[in-house]
C-alpha atoms as a PDB file:
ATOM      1  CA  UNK A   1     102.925 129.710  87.876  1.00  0.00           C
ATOM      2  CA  UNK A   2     102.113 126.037  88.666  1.00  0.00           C
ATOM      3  CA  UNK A   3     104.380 123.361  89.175  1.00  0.00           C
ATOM      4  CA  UNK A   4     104.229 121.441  86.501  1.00  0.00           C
ATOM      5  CA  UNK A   5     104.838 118.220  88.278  1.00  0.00           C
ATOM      6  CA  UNK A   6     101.898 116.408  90.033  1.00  0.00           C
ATOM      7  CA  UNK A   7     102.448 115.812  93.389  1.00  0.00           C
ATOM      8  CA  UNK A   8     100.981 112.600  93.225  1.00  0.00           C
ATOM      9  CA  UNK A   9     100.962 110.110  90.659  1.00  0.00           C
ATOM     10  CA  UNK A  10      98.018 107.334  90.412  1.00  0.00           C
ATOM     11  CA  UNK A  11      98.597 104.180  88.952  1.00  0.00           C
ATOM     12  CA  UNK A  12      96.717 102.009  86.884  1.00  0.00           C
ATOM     13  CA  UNK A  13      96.427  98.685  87.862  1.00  0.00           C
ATOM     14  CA  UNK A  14      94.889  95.606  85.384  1.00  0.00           C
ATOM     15  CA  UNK A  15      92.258  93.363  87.226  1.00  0.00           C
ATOM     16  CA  UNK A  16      94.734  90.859  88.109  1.00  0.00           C
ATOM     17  CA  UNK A  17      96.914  92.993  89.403  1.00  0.00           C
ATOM     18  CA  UNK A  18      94.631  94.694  91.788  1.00  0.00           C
ATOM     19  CA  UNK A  19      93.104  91.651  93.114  1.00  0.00           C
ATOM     20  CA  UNK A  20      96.138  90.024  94.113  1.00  0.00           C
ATOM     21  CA  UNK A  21      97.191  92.940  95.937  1.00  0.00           C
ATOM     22  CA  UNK A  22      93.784  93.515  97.494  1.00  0.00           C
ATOM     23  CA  UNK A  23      94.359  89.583  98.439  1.00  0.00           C
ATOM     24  CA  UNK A  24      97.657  90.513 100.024  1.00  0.00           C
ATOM     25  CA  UNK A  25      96.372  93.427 101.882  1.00  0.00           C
ATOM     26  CA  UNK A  26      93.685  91.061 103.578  1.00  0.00           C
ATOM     27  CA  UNK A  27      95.250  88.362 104.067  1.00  0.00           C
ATOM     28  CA  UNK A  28      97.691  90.400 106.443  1.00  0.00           C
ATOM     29  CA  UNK A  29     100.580  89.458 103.835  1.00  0.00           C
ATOM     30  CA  UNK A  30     101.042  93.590 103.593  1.00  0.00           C
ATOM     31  CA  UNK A  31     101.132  95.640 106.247  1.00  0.00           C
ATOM     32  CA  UNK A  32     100.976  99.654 106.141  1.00  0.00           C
ATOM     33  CA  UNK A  33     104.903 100.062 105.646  1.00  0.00           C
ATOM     34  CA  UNK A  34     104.704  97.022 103.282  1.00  0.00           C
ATOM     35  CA  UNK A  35     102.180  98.216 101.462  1.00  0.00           C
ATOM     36  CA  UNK A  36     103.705 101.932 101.106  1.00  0.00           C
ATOM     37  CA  UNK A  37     107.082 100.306  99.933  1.00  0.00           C
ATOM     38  CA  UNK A  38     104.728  98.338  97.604  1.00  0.00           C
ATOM     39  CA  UNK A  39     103.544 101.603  96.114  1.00  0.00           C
ATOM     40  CA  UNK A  40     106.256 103.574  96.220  1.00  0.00           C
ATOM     41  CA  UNK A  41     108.523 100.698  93.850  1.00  0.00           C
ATOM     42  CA  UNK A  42     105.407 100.099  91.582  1.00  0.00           C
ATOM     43  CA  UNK A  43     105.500 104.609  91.038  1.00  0.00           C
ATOM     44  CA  UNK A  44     109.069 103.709  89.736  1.00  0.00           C
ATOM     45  CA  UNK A  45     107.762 101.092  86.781  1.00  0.00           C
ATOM     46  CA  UNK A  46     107.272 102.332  83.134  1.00  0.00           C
ATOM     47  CA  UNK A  47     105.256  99.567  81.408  1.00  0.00           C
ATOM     48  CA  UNK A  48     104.612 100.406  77.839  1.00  0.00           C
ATOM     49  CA  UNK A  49     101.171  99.702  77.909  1.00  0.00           C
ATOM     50  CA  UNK A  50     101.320 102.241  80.836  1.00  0.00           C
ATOM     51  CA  UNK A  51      99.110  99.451  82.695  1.00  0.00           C
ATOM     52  CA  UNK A  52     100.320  97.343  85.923  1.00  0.00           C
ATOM     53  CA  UNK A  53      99.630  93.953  85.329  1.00  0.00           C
ATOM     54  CA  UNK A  54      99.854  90.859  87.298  1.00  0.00           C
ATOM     55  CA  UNK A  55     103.827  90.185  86.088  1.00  0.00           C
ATOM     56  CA  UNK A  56     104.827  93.461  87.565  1.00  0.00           C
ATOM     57  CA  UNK A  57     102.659  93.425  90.663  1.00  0.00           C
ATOM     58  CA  UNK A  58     104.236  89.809  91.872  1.00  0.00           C
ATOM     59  CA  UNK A  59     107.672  90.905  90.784  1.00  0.00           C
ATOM     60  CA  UNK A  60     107.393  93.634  93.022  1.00  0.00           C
ATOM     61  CA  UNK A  61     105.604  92.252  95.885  1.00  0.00           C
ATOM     62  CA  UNK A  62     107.914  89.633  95.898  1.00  0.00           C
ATOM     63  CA  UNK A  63     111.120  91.246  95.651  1.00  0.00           C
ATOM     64  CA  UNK A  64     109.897  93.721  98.719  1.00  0.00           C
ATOM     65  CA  UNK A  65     108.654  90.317 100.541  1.00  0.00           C
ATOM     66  CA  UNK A  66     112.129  88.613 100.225  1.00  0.00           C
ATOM     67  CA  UNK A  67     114.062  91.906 100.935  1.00  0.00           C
ATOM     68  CA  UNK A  68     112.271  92.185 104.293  1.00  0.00           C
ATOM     69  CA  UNK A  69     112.129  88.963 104.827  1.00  0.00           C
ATOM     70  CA  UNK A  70     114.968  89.362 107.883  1.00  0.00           C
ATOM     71  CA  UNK A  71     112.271  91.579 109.444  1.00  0.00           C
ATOM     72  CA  UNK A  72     108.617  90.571 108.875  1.00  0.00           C
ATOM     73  CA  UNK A  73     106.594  88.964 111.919  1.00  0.00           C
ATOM     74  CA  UNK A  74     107.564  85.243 112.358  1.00  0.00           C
ATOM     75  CA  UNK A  75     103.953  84.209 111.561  1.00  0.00           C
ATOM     76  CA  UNK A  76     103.423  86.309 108.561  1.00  0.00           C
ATOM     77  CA  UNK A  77     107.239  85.026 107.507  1.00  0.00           C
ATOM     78  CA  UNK A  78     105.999  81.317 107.714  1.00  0.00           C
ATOM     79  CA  UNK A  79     102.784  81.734 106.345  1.00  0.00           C
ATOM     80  CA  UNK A  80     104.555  83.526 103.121  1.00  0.00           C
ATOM     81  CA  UNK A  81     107.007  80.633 103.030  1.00  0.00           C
ATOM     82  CA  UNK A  82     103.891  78.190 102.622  1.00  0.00           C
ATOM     83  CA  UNK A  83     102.251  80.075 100.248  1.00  0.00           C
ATOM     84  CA  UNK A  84     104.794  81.246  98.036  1.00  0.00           C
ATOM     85  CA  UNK A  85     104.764  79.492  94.734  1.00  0.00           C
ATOM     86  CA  UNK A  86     100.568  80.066  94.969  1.00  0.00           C
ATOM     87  CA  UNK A  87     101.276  83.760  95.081  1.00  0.00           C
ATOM     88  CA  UNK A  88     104.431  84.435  92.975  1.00  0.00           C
ATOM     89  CA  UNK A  89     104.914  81.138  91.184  1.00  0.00           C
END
């Protein structure tokens, strides 16, 4: 009998969303492990309109951002600092 869980679970992101964290991503704001933390926290969120949308993407981002924030290159660190409020404000 099959597992009735999926192994993987895709998200839907809104247009918003998925540009800013295609921004992120190539800008050099996310790295791999970044990124997969990224992922793995927005797996965890339960909109009701079962859509990410740009409020949930920078809440996320941002709260992995300023948890690593002891740990993230010093360039990448400063660079965030500067552009903070554009990207989460």
């Amino acid at each position: 009998m099959p597992d009735p869980t999926p192994t993987h679970r895709l998200l839907d992101l809104d247009v918003q969303a998925s540009t800013l964290l295609d921004v992120l991503v190539e800008a050099g704001h996310l790295d791999d492990d970044l990124l997969e933390e990224v992922n793995d926290r927005l797996l965890d969120q339960r909109p009701d309109s079962g859509l990410i949308d740009l409020a949930i993407m920078r809440r996320v981002v941002a709260t992995v951002l300023f948890e690593r924030e002891d740990k993230l290159d010093p360039e990448l660190k400063r660079i965030v600092d500067q552009e903070w409020g554009l990207l989460f404000g």
